[in-house]
Protein backbone atom coordinates (compact mmCIF):
# COMPACT_ATOMS: atom_id res chain seq x y z
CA UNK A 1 0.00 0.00 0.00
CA UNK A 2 1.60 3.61 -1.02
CA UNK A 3 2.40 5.56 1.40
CA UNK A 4 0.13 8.73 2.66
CA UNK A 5 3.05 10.58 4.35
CA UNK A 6 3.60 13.52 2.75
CA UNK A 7 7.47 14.33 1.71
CA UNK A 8 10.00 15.50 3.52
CA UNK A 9 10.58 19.98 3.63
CA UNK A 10 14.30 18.05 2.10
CA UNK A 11 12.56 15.96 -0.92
CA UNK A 12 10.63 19.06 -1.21
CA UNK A 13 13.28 20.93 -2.27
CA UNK A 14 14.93 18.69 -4.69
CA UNK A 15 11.99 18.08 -6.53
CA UNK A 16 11.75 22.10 -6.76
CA UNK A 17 15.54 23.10 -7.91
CA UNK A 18 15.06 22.69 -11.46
CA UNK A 19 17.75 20.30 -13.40
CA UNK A 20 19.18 22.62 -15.67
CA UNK A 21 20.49 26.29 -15.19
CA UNK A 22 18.43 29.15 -15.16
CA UNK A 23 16.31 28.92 -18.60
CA UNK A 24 16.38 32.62 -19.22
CA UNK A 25 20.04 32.37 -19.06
CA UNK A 26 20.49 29.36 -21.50
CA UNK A 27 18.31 31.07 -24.00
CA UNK A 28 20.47 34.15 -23.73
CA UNK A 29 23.73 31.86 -24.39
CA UNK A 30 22.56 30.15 -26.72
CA UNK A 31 21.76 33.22 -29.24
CA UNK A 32 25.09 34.97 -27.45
CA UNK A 33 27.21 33.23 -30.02
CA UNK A 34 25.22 31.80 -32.44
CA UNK A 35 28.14 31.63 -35.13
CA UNK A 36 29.72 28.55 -32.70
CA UNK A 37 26.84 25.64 -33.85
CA UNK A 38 27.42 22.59 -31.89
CA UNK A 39 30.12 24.35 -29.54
CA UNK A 40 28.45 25.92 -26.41
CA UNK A 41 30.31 27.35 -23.14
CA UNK A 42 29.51 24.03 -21.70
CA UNK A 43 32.26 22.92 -24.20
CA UNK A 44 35.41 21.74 -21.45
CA UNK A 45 37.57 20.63 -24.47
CA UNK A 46 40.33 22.70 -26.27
CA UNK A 47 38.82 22.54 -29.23
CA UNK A 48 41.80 24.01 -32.02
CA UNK A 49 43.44 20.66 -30.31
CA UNK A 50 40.41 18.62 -30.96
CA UNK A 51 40.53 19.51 -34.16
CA UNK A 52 43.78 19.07 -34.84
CA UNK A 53 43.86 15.41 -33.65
CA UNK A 54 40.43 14.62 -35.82
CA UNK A 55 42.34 15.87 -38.91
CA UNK A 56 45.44 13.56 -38.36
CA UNK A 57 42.07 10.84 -37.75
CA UNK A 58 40.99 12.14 -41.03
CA UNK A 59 44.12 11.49 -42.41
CA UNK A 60 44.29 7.94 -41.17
CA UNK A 61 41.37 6.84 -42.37
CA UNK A 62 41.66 8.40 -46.19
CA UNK A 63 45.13 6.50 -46.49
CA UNK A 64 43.50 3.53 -44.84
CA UNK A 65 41.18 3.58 -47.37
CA UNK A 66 43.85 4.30 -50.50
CA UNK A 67 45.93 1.38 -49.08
CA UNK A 68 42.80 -1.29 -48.88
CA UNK A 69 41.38 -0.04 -52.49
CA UNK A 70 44.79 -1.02 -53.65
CA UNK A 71 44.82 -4.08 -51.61
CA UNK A 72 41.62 -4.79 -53.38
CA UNK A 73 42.86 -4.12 -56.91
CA UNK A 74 45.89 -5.88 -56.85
CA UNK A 75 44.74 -9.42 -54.97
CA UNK A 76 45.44 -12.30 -57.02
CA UNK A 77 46.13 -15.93 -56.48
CA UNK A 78 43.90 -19.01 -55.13
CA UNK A 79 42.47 -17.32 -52.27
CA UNK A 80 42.36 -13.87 -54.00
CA UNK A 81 38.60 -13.40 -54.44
CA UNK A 82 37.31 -13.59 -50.66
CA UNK A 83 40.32 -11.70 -49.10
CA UNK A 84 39.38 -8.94 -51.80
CA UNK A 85 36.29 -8.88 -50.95
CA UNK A 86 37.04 -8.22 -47.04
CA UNK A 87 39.55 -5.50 -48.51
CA UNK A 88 36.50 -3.62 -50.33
CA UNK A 89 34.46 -3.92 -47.11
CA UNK A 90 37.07 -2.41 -44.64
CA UNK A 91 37.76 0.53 -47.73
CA UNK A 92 33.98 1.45 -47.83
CA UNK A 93 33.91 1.28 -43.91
CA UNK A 94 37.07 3.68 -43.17
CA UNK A 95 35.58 5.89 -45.71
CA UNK A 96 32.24 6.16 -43.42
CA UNK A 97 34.73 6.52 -40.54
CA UNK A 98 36.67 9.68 -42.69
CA UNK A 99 33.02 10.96 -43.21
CA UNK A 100 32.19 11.05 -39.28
CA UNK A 101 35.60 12.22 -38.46
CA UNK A 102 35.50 15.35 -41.44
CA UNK A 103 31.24 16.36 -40.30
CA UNK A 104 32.71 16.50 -36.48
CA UNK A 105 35.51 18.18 -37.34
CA UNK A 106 33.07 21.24 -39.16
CA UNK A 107 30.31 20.68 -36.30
CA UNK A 108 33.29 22.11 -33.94
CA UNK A 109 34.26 25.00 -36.02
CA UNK A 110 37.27 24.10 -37.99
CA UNK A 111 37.84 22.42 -41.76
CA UNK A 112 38.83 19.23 -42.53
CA UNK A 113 41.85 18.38 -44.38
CA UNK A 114 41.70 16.61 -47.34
CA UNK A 115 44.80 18.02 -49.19
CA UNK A 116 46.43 14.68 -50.51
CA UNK A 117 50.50 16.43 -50.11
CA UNK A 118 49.94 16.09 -46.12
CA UNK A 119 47.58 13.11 -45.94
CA UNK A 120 50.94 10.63 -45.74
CA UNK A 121 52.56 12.94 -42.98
CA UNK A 122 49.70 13.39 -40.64
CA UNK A 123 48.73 9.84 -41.29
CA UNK A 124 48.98 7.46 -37.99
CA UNK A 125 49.52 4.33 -40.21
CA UNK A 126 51.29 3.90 -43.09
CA UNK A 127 50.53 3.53 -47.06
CA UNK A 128 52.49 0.08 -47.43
CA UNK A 129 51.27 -1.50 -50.83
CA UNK A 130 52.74 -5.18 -49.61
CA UNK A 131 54.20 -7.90 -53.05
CA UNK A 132 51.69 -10.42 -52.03
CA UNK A 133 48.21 -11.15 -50.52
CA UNK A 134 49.93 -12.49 -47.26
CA UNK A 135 51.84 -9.04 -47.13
CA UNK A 136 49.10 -7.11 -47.93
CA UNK A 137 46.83 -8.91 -44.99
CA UNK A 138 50.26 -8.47 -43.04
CA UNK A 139 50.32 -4.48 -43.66
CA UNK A 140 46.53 -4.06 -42.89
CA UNK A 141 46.59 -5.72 -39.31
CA UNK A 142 49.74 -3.54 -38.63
CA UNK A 143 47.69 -0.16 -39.66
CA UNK A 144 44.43 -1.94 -37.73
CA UNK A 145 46.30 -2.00 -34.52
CA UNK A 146 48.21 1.16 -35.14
CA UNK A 147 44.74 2.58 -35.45
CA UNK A 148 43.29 1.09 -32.24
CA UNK A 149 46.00 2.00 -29.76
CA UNK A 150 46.20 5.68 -31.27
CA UNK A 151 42.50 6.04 -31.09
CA UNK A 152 42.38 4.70 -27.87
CA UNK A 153 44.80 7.26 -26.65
CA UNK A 154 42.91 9.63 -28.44
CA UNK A 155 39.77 8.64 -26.33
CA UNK A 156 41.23 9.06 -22.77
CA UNK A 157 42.70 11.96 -23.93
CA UNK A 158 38.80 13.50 -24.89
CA UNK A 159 37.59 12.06 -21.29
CA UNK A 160 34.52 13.99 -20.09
CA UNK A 161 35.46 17.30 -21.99
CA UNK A 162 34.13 16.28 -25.65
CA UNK A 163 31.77 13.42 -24.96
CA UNK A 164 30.17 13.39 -28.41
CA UNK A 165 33.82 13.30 -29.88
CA UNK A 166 34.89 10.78 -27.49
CA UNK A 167 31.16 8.10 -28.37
CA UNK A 168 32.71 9.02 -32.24
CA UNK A 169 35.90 8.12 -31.59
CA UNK A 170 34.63 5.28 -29.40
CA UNK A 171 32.31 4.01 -32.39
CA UNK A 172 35.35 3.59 -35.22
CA UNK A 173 37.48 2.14 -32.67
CA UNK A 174 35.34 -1.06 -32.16
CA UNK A 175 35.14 -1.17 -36.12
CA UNK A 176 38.91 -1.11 -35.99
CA UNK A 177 39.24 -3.57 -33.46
CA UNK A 178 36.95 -6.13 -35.46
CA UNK A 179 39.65 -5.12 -38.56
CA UNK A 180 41.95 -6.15 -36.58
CA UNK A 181 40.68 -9.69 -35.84
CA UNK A 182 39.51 -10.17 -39.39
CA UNK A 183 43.14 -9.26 -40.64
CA UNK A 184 44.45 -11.52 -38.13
CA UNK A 185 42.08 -14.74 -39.30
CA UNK A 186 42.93 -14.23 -42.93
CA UNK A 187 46.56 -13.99 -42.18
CA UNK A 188 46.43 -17.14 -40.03
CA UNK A 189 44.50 -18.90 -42.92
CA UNK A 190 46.67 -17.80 -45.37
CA UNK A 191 49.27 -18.47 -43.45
CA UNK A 192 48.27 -22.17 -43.08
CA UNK A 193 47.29 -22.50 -46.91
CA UNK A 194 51.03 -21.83 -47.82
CA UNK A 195 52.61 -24.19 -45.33
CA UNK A 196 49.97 -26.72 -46.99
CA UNK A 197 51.59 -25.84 -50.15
């Protein structure tokens, strides 16, 4: 049976403080600097940094997907067809993951970087082309966990002061991560299929 009490003068209060600031004063901020978007004062991040560190993400992921699209093209031998086709699925999924990083990256105010002469530098992982399919698996898993332990620094890094960065960054790093084991199950197959031969 619910109780009749009536609530505490304490419980009172709670349920009277509202949960957000002052609503006059949010409505003022938010049309103080309307020219930010996304970005409001309740913003902890620095966000030129931020920025910064999504373009070199940006870069990643654009020569991630250059090196798999080649991977893809230049596959050949007995196994060729299937390990192509997980090449073409991890190019079309680090270009969604360039497209994420490149919208966040104007949501916070700055402009992506897509200018191929710096791509290469700012690049975590490398462009290696690799002579065979076993190389080119090889190559991939290297750039897959490159791309994990960066973002994952990247991620502790963001903490609590870009959250919606952070669930981004969050997001492509469990994409990465199943990369990763794909990479590694093709390379162990492959592996096997050549001691075989």
């Amino acid at each position: 049976m619910p109780s009749t009490n009536p609530p505490s003068k304490n419980k009172q209060a709670q349920t009277d403080r509202p949960f957000l600031s002052d609503i006059k004063e949010l409505r003022r901020r938010a049309r103080e600097h309307m020219e930010m978007g996304a970005v409001t004062s309740a913003y902890k991040a620095d966000r030129e940094k931020v920025i910064s560190i999504l373009n070199e993400v940006l870069a990643t992921e654009i020569v991630c997907v250059l090196r798999y699209k080649r991977h893809y093209y230049m596959a050949s031998g007995i196994h060729a067809q299937a390990v192509a086709d997980e090449f073409l699925e991890h190019a079309k999924e680090e270009q969604e993951h360039a497209d994420i990083v490149a919208e966040r990256i104007t949501q916070l105010g700055g402009e992506p970087d897509f200018n191929p002469e710096g791509l290469a530098m700012k690049s975590h992982s490398q462009y290696v082309e690799g002579k065979s399919l076993l190389d080119m698996v090889r190559e991939d898993l290297v750039a897959e966990r490159i791309a994990v332990e960066s973002y994952s620094e990247i991620i502790r890094y963001l903490g609590d002061d870009d959250p919606t960065t952070r669930l981004a960054m969050e997001q492509i790093m469990s994409k990465e991560e199943e990369h990763a084991d794909d990479m590694k199950d093709l390379l162990e197959r492959l592996g096997h299929e050549e001691t075989k031969a």
